[in-house]
N, C-alpha and C. Protein backbone atom coordinates (compact mmCIF):
# COMPACT_ATOMS: atom_id res chain seq x y z
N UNK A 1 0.84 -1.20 0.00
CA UNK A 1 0.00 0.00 0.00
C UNK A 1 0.87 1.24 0.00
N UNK A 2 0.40 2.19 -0.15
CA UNK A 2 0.86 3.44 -0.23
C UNK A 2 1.74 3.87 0.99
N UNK A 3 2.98 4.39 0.26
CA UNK A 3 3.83 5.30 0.93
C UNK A 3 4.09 6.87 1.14
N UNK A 4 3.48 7.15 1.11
CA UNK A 4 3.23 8.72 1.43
C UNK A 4 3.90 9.54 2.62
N UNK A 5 4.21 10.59 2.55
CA UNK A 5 4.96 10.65 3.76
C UNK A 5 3.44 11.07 4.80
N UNK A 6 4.03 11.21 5.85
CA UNK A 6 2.87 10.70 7.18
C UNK A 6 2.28 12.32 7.12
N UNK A 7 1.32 12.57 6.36
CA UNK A 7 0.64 13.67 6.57
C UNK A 7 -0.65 13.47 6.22
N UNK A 8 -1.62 14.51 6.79
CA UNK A 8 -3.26 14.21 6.29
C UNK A 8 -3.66 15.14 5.09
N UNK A 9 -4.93 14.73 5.01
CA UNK A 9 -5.90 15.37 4.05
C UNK A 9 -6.94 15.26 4.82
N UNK A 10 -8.28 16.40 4.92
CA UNK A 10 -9.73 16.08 4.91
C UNK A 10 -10.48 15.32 4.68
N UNK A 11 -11.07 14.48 5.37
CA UNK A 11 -12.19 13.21 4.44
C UNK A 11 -13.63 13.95 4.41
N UNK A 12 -14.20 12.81 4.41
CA UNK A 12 -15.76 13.76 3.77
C UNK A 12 -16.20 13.95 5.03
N UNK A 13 -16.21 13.91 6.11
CA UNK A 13 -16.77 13.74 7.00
C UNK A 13 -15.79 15.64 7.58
N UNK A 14 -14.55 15.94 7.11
CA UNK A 14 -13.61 16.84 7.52
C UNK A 14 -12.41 16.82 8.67
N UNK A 15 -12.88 15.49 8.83
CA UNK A 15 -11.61 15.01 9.78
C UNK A 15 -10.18 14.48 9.08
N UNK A 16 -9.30 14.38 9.45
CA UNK A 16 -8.23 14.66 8.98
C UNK A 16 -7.82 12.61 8.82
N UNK A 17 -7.42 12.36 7.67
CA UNK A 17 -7.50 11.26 7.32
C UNK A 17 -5.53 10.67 6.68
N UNK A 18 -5.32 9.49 6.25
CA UNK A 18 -3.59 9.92 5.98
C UNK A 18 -4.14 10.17 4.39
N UNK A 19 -2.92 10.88 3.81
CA UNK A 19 -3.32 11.63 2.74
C UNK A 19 -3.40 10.85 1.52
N UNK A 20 -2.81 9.66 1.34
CA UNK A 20 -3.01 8.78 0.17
C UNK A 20 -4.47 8.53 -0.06
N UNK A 21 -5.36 8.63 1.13
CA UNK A 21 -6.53 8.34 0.62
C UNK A 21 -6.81 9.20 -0.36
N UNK A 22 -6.76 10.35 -0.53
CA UNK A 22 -6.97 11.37 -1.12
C UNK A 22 -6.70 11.15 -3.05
N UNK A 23 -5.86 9.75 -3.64
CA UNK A 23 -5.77 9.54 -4.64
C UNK A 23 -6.91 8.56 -5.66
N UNK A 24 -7.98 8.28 -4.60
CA UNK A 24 -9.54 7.67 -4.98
C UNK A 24 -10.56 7.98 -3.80
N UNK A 25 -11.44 8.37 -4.41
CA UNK A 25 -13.06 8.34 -3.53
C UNK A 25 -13.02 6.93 -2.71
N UNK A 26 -12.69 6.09 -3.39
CA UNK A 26 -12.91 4.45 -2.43
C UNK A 26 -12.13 3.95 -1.73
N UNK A 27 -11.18 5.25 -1.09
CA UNK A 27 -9.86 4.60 -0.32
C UNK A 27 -10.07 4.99 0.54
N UNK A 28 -11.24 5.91 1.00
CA UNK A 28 -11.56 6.27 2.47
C UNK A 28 -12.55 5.45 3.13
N UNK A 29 -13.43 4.55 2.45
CA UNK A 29 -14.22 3.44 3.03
C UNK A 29 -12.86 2.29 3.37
N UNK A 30 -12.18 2.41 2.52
CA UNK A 30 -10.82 1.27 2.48
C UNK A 30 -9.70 1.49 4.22
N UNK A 31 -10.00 2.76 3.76
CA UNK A 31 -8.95 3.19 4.88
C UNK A 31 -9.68 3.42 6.21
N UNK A 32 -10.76 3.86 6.58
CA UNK A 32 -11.23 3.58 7.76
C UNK A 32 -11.70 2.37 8.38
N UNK A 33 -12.17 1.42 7.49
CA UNK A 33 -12.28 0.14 7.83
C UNK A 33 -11.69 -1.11 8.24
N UNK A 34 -10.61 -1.06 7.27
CA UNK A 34 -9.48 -2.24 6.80
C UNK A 34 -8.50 -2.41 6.98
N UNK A 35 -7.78 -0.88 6.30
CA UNK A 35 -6.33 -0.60 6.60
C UNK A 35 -5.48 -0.37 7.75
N UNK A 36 -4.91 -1.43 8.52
CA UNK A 36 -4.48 -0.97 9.79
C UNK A 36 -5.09 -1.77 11.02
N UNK A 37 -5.87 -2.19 10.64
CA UNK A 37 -7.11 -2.90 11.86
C UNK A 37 -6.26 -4.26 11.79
N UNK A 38 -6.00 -4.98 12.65
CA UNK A 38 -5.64 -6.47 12.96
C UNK A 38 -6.77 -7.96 12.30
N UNK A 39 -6.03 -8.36 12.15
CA UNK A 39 -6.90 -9.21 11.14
C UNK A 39 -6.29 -10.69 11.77
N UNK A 40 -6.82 -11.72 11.96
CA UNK A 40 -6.41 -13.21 12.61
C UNK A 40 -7.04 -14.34 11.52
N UNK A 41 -7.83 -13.96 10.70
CA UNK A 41 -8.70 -14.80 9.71
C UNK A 41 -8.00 -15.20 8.89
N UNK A 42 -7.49 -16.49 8.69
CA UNK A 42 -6.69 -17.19 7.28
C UNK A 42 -6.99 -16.68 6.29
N UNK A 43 -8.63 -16.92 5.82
CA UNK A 43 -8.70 -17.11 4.20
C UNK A 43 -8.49 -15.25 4.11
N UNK A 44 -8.50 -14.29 5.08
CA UNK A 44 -8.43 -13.09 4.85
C UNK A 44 -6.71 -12.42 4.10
N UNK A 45 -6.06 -13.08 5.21
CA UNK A 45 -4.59 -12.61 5.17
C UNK A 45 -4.28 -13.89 3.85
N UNK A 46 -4.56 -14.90 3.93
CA UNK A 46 -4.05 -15.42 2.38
C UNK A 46 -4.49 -14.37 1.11
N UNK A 47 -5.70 -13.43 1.56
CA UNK A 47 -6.15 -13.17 -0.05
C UNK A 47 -5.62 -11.91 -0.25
N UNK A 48 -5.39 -11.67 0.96
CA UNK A 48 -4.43 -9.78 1.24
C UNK A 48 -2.62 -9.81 0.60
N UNK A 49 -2.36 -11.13 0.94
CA UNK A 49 -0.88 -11.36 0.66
C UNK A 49 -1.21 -11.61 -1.00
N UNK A 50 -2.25 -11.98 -1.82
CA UNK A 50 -2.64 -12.44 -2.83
C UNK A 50 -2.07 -11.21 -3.85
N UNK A 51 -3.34 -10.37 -3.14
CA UNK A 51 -3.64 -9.18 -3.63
C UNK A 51 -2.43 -8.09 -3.66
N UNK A 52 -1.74 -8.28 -2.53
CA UNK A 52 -0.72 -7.33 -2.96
C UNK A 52 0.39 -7.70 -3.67
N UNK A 53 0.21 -9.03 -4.02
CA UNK A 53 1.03 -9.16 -5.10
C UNK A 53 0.71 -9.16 -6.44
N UNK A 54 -0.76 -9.18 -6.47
CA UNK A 54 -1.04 -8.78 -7.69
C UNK A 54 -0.72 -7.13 -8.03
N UNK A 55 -0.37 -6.38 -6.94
CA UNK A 55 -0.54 -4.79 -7.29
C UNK A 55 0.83 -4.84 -7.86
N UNK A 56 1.67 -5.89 -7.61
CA UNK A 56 3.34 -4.74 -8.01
C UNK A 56 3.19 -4.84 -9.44
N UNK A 57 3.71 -3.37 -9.15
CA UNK A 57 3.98 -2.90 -10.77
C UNK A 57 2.51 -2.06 -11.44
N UNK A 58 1.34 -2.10 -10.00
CA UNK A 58 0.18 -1.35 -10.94
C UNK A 58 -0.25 -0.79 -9.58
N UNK A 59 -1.44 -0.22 -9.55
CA UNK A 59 -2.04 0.86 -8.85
C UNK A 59 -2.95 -0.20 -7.34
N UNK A 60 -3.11 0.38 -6.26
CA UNK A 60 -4.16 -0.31 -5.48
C UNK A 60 -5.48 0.05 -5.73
N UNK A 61 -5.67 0.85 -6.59
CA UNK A 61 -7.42 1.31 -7.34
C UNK A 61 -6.99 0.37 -8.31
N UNK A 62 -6.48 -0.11 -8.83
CA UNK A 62 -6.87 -1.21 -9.95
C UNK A 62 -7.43 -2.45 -9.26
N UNK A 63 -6.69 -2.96 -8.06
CA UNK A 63 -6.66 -4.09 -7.67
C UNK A 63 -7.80 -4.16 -6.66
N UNK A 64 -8.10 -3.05 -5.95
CA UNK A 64 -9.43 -2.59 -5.25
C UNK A 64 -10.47 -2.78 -6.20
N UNK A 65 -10.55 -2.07 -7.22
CA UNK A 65 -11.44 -2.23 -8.10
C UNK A 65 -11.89 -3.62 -8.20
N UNK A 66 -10.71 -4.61 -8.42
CA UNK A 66 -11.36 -5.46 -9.46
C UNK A 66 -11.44 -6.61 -8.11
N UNK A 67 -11.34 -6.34 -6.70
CA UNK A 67 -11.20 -7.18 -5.68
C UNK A 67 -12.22 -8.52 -5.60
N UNK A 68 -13.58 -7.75 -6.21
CA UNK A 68 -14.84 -8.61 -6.04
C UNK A 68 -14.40 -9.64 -6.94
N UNK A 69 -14.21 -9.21 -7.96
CA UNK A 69 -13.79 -10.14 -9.59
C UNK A 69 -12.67 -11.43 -9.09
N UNK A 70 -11.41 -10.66 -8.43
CA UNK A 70 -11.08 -12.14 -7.90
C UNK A 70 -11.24 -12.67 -7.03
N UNK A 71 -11.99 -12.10 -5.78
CA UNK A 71 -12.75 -13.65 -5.39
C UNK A 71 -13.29 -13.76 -5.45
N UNK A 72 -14.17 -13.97 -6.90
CA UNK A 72 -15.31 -14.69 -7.76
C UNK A 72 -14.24 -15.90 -8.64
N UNK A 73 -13.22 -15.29 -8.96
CA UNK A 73 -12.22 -15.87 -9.93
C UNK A 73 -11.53 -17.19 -9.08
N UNK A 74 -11.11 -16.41 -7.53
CA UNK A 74 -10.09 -17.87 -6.61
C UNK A 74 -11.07 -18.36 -6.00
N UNK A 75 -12.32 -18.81 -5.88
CA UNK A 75 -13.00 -19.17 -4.83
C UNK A 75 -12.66 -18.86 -3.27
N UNK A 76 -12.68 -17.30 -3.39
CA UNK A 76 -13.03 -16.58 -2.33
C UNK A 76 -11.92 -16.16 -1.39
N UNK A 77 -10.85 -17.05 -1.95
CA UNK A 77 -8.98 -17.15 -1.78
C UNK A 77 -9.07 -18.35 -0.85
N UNK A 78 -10.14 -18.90 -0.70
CA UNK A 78 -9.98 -20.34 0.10
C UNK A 78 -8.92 -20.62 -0.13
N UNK A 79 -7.77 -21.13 0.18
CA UNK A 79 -6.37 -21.58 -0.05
C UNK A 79 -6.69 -23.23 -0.15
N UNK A 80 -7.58 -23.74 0.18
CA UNK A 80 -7.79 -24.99 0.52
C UNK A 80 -7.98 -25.77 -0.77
N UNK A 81 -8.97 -24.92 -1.62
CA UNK A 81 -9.61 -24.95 -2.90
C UNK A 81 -8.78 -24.33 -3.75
N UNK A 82 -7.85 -23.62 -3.64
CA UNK A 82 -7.25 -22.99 -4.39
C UNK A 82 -5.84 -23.66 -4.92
N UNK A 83 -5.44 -24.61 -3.93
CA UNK A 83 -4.23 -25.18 -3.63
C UNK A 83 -4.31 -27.10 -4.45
N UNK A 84 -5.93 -26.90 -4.68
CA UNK A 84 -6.25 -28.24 -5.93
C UNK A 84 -6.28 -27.80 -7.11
N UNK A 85 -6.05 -26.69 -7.75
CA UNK A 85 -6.17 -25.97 -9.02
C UNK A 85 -5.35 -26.87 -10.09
N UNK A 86 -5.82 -26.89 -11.20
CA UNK A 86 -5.04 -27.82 -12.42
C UNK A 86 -4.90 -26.99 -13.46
N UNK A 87 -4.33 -27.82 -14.48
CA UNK A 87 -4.16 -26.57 -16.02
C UNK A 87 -5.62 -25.75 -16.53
N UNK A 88 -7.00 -26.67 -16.02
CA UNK A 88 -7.91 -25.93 -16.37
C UNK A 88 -8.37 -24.72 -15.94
N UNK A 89 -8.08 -24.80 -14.77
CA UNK A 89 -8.12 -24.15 -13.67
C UNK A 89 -7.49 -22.10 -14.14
N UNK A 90 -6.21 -22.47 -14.28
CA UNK A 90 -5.08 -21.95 -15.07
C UNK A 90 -5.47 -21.29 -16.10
N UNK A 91 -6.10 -21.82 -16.96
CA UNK A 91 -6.60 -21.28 -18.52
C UNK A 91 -8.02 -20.47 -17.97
N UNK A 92 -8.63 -21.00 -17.34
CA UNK A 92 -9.84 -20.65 -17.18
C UNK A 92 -9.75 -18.78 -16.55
N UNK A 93 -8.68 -18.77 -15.39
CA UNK A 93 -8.03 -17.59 -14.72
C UNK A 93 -7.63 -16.62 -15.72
N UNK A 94 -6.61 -17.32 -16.90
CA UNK A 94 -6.01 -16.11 -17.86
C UNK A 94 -6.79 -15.99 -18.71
N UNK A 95 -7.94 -16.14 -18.91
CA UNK A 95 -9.38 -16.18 -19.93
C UNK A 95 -10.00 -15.08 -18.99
N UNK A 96 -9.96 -14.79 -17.79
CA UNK A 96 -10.72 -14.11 -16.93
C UNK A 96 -10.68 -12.64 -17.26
N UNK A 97 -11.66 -11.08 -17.92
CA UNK A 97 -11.15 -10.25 -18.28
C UNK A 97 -11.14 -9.50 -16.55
N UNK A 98 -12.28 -10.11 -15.49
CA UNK A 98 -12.52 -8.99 -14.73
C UNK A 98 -11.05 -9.18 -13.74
N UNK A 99 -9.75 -9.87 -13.65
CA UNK A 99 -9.02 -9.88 -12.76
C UNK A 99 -7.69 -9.36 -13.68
N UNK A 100 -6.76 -9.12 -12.94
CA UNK A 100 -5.19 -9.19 -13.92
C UNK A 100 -4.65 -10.64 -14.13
N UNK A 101 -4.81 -10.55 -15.67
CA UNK A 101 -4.49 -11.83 -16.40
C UNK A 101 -2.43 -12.23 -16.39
N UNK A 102 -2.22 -11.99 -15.70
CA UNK A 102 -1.01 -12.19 -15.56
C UNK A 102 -0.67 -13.92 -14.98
N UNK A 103 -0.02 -14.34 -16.06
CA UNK A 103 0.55 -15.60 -15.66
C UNK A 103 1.22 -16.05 -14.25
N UNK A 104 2.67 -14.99 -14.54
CA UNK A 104 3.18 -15.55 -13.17
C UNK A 104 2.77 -15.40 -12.07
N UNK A 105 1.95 -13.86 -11.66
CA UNK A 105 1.12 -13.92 -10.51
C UNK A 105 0.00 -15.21 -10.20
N UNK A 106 -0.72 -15.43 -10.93
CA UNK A 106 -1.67 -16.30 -11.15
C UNK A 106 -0.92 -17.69 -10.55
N UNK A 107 -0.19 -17.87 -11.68
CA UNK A 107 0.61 -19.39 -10.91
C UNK A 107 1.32 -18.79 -9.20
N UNK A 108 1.87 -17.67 -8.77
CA UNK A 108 2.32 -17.50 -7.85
C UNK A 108 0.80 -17.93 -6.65
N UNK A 109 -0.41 -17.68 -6.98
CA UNK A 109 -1.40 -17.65 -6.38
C UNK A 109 -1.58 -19.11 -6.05
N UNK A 110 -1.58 -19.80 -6.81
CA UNK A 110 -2.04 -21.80 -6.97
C UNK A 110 -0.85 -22.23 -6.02
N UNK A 111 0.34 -21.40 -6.03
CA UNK A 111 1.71 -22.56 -5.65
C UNK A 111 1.75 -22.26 -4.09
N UNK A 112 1.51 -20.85 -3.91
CA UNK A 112 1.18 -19.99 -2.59
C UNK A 112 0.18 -20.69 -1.60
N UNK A 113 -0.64 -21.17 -2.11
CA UNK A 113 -2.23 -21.89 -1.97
C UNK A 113 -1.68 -22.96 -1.39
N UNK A 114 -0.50 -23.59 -2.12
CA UNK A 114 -0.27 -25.03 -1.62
C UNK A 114 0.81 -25.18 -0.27
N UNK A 115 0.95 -24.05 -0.21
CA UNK A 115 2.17 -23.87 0.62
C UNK A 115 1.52 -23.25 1.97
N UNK A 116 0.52 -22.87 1.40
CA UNK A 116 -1.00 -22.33 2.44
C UNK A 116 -0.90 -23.04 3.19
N UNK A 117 -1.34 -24.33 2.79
CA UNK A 117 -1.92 -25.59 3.32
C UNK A 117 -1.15 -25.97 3.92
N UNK A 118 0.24 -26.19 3.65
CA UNK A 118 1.30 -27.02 4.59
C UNK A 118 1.71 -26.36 6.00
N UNK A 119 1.75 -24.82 5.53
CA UNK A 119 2.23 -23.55 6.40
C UNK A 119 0.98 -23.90 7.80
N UNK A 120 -0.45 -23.90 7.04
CA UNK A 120 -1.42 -24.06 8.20
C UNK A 120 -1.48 -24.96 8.83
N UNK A 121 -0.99 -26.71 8.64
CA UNK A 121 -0.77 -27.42 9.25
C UNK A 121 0.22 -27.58 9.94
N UNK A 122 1.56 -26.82 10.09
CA UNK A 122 2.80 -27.06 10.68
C UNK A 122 2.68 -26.23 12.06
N UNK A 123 1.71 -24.70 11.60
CA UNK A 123 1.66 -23.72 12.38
C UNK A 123 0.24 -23.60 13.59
N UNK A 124 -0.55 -24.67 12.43
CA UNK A 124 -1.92 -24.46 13.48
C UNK A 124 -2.76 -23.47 12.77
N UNK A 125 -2.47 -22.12 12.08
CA UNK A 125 -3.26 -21.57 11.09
C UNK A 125 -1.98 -20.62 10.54
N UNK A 126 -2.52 -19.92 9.41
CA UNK A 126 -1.95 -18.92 8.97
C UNK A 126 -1.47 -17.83 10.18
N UNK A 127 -2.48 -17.26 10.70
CA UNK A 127 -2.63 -16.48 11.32
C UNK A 127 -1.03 -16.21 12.78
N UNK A 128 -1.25 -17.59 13.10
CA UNK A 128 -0.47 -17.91 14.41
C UNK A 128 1.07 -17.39 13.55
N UNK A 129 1.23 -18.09 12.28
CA UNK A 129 2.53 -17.96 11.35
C UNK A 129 2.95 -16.40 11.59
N UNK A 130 1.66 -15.91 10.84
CA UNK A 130 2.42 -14.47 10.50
C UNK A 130 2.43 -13.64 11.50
N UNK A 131 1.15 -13.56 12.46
CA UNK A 131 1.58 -12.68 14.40
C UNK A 131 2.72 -13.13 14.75
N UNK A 132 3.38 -13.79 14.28
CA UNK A 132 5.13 -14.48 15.02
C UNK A 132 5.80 -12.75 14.84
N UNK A 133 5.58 -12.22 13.52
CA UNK A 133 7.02 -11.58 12.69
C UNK A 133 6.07 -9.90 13.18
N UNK A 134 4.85 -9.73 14.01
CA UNK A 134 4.76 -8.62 13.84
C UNK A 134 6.12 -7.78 15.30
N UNK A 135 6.26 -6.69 14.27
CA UNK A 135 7.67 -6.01 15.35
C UNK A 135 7.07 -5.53 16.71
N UNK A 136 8.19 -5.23 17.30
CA UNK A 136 8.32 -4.92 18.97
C UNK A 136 7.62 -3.27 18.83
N UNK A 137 7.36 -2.80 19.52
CA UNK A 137 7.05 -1.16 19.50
C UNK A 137 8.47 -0.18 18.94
N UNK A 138 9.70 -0.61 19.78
CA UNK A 138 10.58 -0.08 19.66
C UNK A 138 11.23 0.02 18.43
N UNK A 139 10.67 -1.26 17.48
CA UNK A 139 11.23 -1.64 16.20
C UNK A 139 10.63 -0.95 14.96
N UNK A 140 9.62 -0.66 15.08
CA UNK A 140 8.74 0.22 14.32
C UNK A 140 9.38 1.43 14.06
N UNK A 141 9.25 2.39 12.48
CA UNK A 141 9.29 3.74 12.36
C UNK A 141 8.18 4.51 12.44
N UNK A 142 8.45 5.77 12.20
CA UNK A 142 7.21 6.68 12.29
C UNK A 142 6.67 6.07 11.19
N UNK A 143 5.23 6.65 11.52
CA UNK A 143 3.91 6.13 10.30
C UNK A 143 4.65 6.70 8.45
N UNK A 144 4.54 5.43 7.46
CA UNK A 144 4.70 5.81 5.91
C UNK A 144 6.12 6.46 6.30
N UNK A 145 7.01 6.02 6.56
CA UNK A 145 8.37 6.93 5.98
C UNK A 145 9.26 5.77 5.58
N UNK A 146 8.94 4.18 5.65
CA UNK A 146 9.49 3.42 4.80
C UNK A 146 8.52 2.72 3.82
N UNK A 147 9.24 1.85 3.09
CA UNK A 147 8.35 0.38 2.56
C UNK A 147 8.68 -0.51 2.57
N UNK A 148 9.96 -0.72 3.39
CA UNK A 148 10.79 -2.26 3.99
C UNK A 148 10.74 -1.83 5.35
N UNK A 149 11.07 -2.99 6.44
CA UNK A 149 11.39 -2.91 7.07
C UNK A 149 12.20 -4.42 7.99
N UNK A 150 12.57 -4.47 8.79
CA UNK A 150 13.27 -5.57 9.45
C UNK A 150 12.60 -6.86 9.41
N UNK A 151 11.33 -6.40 9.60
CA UNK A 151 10.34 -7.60 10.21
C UNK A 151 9.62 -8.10 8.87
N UNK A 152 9.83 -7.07 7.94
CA UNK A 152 8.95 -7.30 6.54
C UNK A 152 10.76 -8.19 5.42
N UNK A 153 11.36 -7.38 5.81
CA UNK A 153 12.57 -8.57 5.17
C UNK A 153 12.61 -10.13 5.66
N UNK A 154 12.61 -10.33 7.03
CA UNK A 154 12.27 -11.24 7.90
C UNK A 154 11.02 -12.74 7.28
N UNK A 155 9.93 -11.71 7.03
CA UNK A 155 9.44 -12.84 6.65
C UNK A 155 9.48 -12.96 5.18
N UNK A 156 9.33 -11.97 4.13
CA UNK A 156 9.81 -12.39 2.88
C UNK A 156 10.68 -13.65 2.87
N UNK A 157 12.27 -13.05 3.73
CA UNK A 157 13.19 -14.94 3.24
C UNK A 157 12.60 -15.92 3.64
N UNK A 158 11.64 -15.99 5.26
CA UNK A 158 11.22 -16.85 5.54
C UNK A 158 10.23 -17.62 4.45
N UNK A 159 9.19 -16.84 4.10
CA UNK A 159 8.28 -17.31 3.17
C UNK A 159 8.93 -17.69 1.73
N UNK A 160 9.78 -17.53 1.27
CA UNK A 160 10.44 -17.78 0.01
C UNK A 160 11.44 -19.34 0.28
N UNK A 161 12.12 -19.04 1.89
CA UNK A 161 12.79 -20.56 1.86
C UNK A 161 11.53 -21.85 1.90
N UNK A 162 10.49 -21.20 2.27
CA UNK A 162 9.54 -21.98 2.47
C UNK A 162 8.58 -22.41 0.71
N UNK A 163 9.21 -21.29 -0.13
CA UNK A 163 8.43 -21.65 -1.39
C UNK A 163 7.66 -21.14 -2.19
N UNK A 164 7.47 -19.80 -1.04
CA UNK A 164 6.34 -18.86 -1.80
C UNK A 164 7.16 -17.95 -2.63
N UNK A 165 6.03 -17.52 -3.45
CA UNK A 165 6.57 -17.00 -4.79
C UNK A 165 5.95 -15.21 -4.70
N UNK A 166 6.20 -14.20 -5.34
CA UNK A 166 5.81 -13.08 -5.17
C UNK A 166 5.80 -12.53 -3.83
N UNK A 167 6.43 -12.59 -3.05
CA UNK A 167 6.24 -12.11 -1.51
C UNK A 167 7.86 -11.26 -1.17
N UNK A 168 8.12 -10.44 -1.93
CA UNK A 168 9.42 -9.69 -1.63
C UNK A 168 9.21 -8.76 -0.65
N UNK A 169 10.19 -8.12 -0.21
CA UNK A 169 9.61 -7.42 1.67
C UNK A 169 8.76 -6.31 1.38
N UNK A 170 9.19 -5.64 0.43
CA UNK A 170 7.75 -4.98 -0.35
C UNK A 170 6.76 -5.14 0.05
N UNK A 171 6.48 -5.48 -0.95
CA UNK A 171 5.05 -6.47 -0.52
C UNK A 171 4.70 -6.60 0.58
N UNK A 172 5.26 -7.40 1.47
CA UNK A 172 5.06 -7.70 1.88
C UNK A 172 4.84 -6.72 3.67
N UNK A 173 5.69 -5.82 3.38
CA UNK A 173 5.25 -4.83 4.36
C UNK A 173 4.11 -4.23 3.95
N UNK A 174 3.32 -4.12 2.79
CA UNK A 174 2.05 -3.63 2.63
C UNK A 174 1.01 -3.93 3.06
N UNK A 175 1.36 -5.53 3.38
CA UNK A 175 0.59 -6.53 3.63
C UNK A 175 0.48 -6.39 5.37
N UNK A 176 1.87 -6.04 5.76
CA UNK A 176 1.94 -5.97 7.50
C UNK A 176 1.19 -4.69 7.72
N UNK A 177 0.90 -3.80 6.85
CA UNK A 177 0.70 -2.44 7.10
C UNK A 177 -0.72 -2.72 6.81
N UNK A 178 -1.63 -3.56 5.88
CA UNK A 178 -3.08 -3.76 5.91
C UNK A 178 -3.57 -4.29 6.93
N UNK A 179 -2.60 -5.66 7.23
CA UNK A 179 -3.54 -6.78 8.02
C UNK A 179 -3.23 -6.53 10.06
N UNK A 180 -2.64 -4.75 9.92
CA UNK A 180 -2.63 -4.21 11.50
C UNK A 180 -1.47 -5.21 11.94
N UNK A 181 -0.99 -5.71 11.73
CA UNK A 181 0.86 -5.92 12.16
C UNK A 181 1.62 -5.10 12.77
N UNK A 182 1.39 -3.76 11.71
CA UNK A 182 1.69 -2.77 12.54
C UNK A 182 0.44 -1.74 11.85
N UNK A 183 0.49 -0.26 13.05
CA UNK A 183 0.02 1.06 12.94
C UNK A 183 0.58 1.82 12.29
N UNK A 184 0.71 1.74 11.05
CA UNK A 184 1.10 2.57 10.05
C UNK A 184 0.09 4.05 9.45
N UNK A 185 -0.76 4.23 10.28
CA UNK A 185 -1.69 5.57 10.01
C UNK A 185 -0.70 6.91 11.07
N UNK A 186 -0.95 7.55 10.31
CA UNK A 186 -0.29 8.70 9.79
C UNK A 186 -0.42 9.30 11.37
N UNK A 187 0.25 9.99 12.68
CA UNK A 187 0.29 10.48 13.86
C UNK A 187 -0.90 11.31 13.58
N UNK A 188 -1.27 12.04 13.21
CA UNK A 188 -2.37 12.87 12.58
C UNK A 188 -3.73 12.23 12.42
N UNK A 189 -3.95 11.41 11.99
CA UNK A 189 -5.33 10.47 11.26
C UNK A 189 -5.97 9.83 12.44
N UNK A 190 -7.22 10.57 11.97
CA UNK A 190 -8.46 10.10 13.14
C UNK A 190 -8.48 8.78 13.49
N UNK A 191 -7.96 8.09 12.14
CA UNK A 191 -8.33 6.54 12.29
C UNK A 191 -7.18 6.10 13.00
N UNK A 192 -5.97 6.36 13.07
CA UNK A 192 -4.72 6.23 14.13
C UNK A 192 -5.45 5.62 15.43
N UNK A 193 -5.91 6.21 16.17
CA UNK A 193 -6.59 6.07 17.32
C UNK A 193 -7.29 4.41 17.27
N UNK A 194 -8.40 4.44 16.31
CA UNK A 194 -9.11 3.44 16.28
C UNK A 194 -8.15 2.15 15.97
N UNK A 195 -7.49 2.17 15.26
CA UNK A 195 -6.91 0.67 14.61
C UNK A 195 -5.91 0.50 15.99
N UNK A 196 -5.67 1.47 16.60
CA UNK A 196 -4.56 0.91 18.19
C UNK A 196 -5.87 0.86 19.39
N UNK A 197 -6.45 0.88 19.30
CA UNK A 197 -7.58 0.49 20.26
C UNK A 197 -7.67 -1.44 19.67
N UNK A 198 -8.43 -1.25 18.05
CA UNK A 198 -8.85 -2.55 17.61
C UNK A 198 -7.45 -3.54 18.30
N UNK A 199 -5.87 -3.06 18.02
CA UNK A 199 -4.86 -3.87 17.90
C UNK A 199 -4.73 -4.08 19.12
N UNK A 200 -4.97 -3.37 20.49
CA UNK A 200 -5.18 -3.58 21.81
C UNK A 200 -5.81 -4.58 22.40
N UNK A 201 -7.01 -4.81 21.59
CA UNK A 201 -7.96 -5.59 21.93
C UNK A 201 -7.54 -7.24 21.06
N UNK A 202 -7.29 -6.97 20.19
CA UNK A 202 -6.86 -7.75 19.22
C UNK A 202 -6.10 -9.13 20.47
N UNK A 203 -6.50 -10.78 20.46
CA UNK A 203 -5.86 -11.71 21.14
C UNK A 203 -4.88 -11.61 19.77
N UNK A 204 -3.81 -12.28 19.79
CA UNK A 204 -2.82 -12.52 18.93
C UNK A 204 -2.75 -14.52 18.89
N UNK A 205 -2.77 -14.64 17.92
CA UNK A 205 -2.91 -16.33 17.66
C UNK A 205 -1.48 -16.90 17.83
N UNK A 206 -1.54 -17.81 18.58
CA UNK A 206 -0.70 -18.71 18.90
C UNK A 206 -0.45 -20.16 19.00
């Protein structure tokens, strides 16, 4: 997700919001809801790690946009179902106009899926896996002034010795920065407040 440096903009409401929302109308339902809030749900964080790998190299209004389209396209990112996929499967995906027809993402999605499955049985769920790598307080920077960080390099190698494909720390800090890993809203942003209340409350899976 967006790197912006940590400043606001107005939302509709006139409260002061972080300012990337400000590059679509649909990033302020995105961003008060989603972005930042702690998340423990497998098939959620499989389809978030999905998704932001479908963005590299294109916009998060593309991939927002077309969010419904693929999970109509992966069956819903079930990893379970996703992780039995065959060549038909495959053809049927790059035939698909409403998602990004991109091959290697696509196969990164099926192989990811399968690695889902093993990851959730070794670990007990997804969830328990990835709360391992979220950072200490002290380890954290101020809100948006990187797009790597220690804990986001951390699990990239981890997840890659393990097999997964598309998950560079990139990424993959976008992904720590959606699924409330960490509080990445802007010192400023109304919603700051709320997503460290939710992450307070938040049990952490183990």
């Amino acid at each position: 997700m967006p790197d912006s440096p940590a400043r606001t903009i107005s939302g509709p409401d006139g409260r002061p919001r972080c300012r990337w929302c400000g590059a679509a109308p649909e990033f302020f339902a995105y961003h008060d809801s989603e972005w930042g809030f702690p998340v423990g749900d497998d098939i959620r964080l499989f389809e978030k790690l999905c998704l932001e790998s479908f963005q590299s190299g294109l916009s998060w209004r593309t991939i927002l946009a077309k969010r419904e389209n693929f999970r109509a396209a992966f069956d819903g990112f079930d990893f379970h179902l996703v992780a039995r996929y065959g060549e038909a499967d495959l053809a049927r995906l790059l035939a698909d106009p409403g998602i990004v027809r991109h091959r290697g993402k696509i196969e990164a999605v099926i192989n990811n899926a399968r690695r889902a499955v093993d990851l959730a049985a070794e670990c007990g769920s997804l969830a328990a896996y990835f709360w391992q790598f979220e950072p200490r307080p002290d380890e954290t920077t101020p809100p948006q002034t990187v797009s790597v960080s220690p804990a986001s390099i951390a699990l990239s190698k981890d997840l890659k010795r393990r097999g997964w494909a598309f998950v560079g720390p990139t990424t993959v800090f976008a992904f720590m920065q959606a699924m409330g890993l960490i509080n990445d809203h802007a010192a400023e942003c109304v919603i700051r407040a709320e997503a460290e209340r939710a992450r307070g409350a938040f049990i952490r899976p183990g």
